[in-house]
PDB file of N, CA and C in Angstrom:
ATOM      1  N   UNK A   1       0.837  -1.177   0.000  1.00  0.00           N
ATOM      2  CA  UNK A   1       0.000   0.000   0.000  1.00  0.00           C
ATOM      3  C   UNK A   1       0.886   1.247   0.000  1.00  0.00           C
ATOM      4  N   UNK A   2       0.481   1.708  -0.957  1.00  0.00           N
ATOM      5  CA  UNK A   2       1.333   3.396  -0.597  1.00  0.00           C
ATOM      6  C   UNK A   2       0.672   4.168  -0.165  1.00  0.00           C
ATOM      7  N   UNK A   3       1.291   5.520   0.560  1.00  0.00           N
ATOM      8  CA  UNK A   3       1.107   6.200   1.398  1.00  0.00           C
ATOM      9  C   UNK A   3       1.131   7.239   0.533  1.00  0.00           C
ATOM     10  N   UNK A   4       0.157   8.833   0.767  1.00  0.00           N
ATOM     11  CA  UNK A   4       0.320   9.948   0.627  1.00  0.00           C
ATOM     12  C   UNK A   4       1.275  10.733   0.160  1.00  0.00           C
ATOM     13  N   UNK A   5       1.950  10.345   0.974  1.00  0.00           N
ATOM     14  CA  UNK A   5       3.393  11.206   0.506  1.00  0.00           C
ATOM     15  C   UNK A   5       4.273  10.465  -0.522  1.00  0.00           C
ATOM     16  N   UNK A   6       4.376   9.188  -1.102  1.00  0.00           N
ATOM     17  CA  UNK A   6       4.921   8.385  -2.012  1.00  0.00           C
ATOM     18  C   UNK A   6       3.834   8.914  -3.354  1.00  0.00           C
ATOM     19  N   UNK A   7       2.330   8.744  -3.045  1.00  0.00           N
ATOM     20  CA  UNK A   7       2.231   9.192  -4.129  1.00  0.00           C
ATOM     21  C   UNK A   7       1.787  10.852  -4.711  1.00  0.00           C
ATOM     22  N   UNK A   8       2.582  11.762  -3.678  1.00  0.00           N
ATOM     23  CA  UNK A   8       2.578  12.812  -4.230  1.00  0.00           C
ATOM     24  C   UNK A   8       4.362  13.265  -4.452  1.00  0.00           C
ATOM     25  N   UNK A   9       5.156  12.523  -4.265  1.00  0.00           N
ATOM     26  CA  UNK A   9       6.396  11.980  -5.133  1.00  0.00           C
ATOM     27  C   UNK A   9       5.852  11.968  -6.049  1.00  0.00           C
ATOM     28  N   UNK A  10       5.692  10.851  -6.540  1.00  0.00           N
ATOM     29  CA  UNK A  10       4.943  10.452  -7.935  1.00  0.00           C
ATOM     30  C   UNK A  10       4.721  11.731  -8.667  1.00  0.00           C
ATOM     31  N   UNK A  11       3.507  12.199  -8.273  1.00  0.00           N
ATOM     32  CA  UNK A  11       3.251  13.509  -8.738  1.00  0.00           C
ATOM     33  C   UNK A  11       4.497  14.551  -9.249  1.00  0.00           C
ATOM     34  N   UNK A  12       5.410  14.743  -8.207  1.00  0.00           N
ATOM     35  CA  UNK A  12       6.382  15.868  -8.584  1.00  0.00           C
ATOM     36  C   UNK A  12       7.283  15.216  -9.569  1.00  0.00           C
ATOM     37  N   UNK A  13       7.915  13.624  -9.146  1.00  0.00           N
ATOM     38  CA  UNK A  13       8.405  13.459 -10.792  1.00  0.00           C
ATOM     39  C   UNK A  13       7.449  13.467 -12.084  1.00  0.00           C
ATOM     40  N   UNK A  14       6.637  13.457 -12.216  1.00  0.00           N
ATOM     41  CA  UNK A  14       6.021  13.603 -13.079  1.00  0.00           C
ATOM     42  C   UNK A  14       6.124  15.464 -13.289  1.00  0.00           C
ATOM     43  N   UNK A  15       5.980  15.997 -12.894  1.00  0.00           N
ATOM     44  CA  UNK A  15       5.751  17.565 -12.945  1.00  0.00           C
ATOM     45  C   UNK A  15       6.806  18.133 -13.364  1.00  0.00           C
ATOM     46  N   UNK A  16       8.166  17.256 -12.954  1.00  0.00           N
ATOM     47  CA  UNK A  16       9.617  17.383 -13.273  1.00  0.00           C
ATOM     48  C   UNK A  16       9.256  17.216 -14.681  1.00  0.00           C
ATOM     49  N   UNK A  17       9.081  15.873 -15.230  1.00  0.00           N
ATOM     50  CA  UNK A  17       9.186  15.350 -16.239  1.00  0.00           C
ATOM     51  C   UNK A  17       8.454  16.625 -17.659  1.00  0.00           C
ATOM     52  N   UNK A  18       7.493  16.858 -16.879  1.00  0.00           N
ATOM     53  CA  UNK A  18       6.955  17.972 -17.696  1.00  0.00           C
ATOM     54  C   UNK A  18       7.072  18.961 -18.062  1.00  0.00           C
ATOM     55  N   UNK A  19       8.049  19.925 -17.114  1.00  0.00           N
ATOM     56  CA  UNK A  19       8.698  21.026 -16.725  1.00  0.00           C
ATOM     57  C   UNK A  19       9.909  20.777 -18.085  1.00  0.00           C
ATOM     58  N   UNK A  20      10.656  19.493 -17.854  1.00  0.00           N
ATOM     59  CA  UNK A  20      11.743  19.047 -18.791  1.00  0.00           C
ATOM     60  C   UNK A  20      11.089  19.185 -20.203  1.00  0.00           C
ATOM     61  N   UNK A  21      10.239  18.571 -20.738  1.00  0.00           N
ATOM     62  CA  UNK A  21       9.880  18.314 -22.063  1.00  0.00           C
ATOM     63  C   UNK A  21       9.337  19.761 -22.260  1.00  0.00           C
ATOM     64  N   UNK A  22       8.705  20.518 -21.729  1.00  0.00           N
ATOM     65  CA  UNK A  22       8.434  21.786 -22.239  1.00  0.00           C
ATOM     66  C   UNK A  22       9.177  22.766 -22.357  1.00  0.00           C
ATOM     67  N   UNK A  23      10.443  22.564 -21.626  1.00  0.00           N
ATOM     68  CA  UNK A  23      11.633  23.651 -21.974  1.00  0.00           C
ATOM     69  C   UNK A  23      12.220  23.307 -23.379  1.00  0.00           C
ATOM     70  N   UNK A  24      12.126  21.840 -23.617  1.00  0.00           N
ATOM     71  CA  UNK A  24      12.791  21.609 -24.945  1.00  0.00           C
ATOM     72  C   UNK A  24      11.887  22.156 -26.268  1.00  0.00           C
ATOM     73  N   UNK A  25      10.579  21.934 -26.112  1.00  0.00           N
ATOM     74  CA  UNK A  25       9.522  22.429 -26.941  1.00  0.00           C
ATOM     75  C   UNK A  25       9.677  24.333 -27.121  1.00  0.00           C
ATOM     76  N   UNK A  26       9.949  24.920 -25.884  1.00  0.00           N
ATOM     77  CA  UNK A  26       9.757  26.123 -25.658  1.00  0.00           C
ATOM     78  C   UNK A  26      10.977  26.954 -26.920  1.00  0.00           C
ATOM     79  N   UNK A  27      12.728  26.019 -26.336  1.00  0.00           N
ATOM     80  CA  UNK A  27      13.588  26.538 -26.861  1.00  0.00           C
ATOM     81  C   UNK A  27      13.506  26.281 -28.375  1.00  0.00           C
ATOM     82  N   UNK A  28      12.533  25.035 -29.232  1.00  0.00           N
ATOM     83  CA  UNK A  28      12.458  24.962 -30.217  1.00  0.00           C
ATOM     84  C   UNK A  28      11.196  25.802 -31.365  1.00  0.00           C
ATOM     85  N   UNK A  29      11.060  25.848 -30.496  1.00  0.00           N
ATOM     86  CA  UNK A  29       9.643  27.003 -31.027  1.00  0.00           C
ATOM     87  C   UNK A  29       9.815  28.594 -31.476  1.00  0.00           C
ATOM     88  N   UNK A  30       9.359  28.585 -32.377  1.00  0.00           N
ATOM     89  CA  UNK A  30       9.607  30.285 -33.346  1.00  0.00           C
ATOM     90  C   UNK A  30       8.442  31.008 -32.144  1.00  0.00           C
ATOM     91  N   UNK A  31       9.239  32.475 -32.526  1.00  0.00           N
ATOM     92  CA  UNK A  31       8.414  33.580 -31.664  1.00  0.00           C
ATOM     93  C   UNK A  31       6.899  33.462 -32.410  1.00  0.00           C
ATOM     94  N   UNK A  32       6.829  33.357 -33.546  1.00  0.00           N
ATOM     95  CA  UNK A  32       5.675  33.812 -34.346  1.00  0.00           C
ATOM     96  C   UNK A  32       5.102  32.259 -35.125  1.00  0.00           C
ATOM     97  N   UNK A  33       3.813  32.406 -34.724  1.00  0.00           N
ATOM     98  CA  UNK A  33       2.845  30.403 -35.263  1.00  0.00           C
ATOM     99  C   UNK A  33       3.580  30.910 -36.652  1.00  0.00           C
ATOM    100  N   UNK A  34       3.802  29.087 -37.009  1.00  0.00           N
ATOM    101  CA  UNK A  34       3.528  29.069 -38.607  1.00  0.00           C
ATOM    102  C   UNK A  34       3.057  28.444 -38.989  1.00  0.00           C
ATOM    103  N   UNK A  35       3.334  27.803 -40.624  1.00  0.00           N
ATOM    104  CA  UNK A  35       2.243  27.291 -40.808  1.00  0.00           C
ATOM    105  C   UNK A  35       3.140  26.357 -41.906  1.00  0.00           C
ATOM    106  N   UNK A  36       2.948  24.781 -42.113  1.00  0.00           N
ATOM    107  CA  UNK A  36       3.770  23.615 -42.537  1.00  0.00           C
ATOM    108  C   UNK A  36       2.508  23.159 -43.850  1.00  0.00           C
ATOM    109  N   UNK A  37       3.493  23.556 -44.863  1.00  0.00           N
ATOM    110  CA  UNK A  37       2.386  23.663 -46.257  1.00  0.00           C
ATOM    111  C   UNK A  37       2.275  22.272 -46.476  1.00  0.00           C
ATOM    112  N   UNK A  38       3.669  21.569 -46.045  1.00  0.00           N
ATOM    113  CA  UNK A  38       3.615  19.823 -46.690  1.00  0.00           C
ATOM    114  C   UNK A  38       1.782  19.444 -45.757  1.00  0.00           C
ATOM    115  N   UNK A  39       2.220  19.680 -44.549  1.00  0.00           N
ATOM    116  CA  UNK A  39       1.552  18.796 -43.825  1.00  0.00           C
ATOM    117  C   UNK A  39       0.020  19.519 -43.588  1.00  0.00           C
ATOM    118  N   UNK A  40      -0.163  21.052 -43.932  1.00  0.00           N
ATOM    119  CA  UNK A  40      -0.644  22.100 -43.886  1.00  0.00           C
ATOM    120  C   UNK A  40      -1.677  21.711 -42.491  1.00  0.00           C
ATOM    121  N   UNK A  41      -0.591  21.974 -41.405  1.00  0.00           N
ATOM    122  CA  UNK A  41      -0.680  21.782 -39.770  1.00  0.00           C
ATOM    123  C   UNK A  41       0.234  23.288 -39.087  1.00  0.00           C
ATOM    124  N   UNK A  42      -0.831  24.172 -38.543  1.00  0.00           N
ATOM    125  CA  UNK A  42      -0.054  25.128 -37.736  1.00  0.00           C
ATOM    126  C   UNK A  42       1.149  25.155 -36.879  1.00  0.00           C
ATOM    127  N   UNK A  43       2.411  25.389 -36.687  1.00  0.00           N
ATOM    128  CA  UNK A  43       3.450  25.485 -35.983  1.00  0.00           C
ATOM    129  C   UNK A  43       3.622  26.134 -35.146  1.00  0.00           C
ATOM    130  N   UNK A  44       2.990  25.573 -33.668  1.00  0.00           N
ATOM    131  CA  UNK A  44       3.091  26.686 -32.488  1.00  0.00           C
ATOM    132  C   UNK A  44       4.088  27.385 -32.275  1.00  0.00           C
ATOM    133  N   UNK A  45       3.879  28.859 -31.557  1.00  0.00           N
ATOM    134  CA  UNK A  45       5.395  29.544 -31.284  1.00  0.00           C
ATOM    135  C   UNK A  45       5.181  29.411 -29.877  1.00  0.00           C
ATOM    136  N   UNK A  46       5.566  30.231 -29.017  1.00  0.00           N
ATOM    137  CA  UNK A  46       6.811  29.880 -27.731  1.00  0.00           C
ATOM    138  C   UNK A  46       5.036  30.186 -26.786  1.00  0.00           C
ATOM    139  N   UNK A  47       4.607  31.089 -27.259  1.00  0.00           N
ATOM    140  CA  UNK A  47       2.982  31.274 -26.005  1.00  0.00           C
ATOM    141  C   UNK A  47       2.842  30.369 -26.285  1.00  0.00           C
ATOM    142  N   UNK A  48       1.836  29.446 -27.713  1.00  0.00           N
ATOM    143  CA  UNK A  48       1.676  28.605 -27.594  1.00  0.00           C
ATOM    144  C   UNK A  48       1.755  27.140 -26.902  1.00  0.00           C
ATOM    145  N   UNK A  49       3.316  27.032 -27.009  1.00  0.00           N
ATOM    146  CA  UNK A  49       3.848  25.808 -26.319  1.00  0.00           C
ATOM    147  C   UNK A  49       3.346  25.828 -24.329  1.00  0.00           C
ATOM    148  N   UNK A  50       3.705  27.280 -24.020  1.00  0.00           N
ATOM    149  CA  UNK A  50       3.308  27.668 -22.445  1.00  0.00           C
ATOM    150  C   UNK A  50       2.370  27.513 -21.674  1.00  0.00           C
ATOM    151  N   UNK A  51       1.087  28.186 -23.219  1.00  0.00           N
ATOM    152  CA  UNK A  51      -0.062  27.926 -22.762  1.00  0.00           C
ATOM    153  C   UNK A  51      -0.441  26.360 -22.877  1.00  0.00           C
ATOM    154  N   UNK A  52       0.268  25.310 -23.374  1.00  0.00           N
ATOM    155  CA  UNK A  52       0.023  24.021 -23.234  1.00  0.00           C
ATOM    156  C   UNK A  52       0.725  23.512 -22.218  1.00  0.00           C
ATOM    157  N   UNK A  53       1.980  23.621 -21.587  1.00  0.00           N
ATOM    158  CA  UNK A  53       2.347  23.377 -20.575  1.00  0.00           C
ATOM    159  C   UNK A  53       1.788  23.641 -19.601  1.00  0.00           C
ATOM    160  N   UNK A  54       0.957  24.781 -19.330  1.00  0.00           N
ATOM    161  CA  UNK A  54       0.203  25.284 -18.517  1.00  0.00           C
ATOM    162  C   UNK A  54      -0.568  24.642 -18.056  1.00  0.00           C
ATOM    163  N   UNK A  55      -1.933  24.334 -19.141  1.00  0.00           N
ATOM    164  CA  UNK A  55      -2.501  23.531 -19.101  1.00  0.00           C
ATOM    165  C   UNK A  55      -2.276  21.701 -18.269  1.00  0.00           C
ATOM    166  N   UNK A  56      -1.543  21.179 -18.959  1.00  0.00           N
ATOM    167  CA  UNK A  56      -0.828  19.902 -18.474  1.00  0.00           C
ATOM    168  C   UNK A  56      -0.828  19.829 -17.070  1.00  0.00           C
ATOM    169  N   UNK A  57       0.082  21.551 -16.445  1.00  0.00           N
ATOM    170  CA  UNK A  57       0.306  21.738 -14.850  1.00  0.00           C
ATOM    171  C   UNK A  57      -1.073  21.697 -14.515  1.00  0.00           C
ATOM    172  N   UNK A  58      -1.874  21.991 -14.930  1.00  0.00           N
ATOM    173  CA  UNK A  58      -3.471  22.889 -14.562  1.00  0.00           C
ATOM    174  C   UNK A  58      -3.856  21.347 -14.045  1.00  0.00           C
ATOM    175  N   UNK A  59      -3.731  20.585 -15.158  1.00  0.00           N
ATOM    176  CA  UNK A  59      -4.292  18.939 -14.875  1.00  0.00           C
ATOM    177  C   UNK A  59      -4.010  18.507 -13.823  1.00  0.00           C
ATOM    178  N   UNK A  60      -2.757  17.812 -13.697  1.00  0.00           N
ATOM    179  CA  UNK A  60      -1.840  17.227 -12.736  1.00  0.00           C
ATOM    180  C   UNK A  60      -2.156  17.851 -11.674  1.00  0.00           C
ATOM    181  N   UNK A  61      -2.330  19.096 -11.332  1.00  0.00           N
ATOM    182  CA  UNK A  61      -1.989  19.807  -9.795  1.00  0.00           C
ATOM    183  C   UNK A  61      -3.485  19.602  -9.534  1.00  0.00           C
ATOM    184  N   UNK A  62      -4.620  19.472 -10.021  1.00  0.00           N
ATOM    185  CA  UNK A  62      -5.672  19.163  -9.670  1.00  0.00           C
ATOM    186  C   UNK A  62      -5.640  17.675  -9.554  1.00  0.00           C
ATOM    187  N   UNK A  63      -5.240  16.686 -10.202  1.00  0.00           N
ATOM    188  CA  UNK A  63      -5.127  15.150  -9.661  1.00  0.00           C
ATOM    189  C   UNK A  63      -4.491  15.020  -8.445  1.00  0.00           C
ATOM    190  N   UNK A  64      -3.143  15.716  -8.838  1.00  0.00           N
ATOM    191  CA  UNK A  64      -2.674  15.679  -6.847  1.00  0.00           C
ATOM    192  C   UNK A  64      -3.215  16.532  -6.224  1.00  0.00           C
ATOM    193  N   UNK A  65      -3.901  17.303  -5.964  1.00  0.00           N
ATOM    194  CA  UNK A  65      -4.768  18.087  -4.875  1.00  0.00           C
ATOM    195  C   UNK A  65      -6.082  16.681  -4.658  1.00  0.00           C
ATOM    196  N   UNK A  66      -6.632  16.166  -5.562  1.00  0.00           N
ATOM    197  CA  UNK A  66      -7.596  15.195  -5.423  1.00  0.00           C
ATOM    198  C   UNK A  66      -7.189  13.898  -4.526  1.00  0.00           C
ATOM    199  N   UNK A  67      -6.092  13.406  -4.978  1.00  0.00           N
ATOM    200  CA  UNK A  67      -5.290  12.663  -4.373  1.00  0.00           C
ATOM    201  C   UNK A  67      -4.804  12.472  -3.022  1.00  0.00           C
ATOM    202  N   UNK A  68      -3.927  13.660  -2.629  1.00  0.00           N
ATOM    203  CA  UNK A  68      -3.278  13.645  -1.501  1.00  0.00           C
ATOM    204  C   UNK A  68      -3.514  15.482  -1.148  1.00  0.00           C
ATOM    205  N   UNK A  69      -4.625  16.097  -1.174  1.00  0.00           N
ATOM    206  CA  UNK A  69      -5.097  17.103  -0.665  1.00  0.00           C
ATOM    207  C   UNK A  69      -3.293  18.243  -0.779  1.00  0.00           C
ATOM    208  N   UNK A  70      -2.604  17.765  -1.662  1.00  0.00           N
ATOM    209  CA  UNK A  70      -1.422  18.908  -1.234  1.00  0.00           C
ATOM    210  C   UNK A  70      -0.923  19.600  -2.844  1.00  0.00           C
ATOM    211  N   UNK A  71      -0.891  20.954  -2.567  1.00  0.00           N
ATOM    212  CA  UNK A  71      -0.770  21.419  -4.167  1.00  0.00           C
ATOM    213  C   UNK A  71       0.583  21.308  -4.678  1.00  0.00           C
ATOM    214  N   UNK A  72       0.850  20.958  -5.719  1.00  0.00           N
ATOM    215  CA  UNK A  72       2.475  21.020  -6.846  1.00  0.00           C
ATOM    216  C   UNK A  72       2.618  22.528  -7.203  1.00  0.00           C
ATOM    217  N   UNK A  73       1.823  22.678  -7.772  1.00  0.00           N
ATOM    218  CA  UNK A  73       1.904  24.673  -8.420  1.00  0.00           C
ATOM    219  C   UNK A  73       1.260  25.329  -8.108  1.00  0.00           C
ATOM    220  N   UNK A  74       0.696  26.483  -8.040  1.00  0.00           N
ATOM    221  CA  UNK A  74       0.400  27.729  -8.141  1.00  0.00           C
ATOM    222  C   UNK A  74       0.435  28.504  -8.991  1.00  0.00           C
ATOM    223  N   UNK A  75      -0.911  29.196  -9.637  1.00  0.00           N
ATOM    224  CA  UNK A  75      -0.584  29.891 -10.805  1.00  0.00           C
ATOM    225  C   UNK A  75      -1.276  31.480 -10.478  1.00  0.00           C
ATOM    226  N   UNK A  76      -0.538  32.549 -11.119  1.00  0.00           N
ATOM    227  CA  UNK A  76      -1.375  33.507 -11.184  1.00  0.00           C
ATOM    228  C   UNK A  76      -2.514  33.955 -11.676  1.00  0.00           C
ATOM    229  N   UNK A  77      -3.631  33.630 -11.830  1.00  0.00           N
ATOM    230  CA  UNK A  77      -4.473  33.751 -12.557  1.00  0.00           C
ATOM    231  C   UNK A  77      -4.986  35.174 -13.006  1.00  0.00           C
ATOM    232  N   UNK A  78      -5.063  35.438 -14.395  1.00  0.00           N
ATOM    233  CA  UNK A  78      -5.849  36.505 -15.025  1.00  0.00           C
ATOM    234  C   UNK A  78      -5.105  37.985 -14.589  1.00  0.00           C
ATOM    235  N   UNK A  79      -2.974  37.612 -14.466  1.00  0.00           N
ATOM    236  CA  UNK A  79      -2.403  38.544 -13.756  1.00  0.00           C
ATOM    237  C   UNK A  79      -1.400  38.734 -15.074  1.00  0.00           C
ATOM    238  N   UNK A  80      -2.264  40.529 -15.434  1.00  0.00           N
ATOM    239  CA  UNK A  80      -1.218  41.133 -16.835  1.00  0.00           C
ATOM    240  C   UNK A  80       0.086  40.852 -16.285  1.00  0.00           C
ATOM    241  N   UNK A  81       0.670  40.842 -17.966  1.00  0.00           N
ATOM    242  CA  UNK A  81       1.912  40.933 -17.352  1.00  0.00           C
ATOM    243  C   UNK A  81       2.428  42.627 -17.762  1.00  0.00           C
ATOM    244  N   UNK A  82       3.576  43.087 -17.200  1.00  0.00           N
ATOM    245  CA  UNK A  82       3.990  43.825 -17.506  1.00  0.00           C
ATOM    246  C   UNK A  82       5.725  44.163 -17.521  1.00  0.00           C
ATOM    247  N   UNK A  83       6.252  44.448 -18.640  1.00  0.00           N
ATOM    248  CA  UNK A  83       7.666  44.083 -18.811  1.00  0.00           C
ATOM    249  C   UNK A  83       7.916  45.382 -18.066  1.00  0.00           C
ATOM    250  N   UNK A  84       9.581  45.131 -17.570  1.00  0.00           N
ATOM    251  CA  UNK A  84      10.183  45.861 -16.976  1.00  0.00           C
ATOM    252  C   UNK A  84      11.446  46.102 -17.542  1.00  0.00           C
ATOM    253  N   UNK A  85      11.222  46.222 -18.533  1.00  0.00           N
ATOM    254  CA  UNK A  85      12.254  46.737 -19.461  1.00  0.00           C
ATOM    255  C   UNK A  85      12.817  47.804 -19.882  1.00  0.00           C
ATOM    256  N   UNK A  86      14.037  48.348 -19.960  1.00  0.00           N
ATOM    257  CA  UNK A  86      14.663  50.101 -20.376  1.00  0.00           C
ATOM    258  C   UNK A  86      14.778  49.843 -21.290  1.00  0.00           C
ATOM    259  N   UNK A  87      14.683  50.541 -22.213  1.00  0.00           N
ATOM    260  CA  UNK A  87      15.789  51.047 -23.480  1.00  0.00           C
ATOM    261  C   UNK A  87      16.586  51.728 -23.146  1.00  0.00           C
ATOM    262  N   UNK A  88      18.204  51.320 -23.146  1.00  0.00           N
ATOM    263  CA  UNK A  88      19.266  52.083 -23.157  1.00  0.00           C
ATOM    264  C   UNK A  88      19.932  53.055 -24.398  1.00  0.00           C
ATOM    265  N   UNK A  89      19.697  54.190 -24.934  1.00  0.00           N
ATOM    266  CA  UNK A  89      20.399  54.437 -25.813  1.00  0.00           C
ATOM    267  C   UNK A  89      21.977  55.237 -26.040  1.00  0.00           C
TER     268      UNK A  89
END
């Protein structure tokens, strides 16, 4: 029998695992969708890929909250962003 805390392990390697495959997706992904004439299938860019990782987390952190009542993530919800960026000239 496993216990709570083994299977909210579980959970975080898995969350690892996901965290991993979406950085590789992220760094391969164009700033701007395109579009693949052979296969004529859209080519997500980098939101894209995020907002699917997102999602994925969205899943999972609700199975382990169901599970073993304890949360993996936290998200900001419906929080602009706003860059903090200079232009130096």
């Amino acid at each position: 029998m496993t216990t709570i805390e083994e299977v909210y392990q579980e959970f975080v390697t898995e969350m690892k695992s996901i965290i991993k495959e979406y950085r590789a997706k992220h760094r391969a992904a164009p700033m701007k969708r395109g579009w693949n004439r052979t296969f004529g299938t859209s080519i997500p860019n980098k939101n894209d890929v995020l907002r699917e990782r997102d999602a994925d987390l969205k899943q999972l952190n609700s199975d382990c909250e169901l599970l073993t009542k304890k949360t993996l993530v936290t998200f900001a919800e419906d929080q602009e962003y706003v860059s903090n960026v200079n232009v130096v000239e």
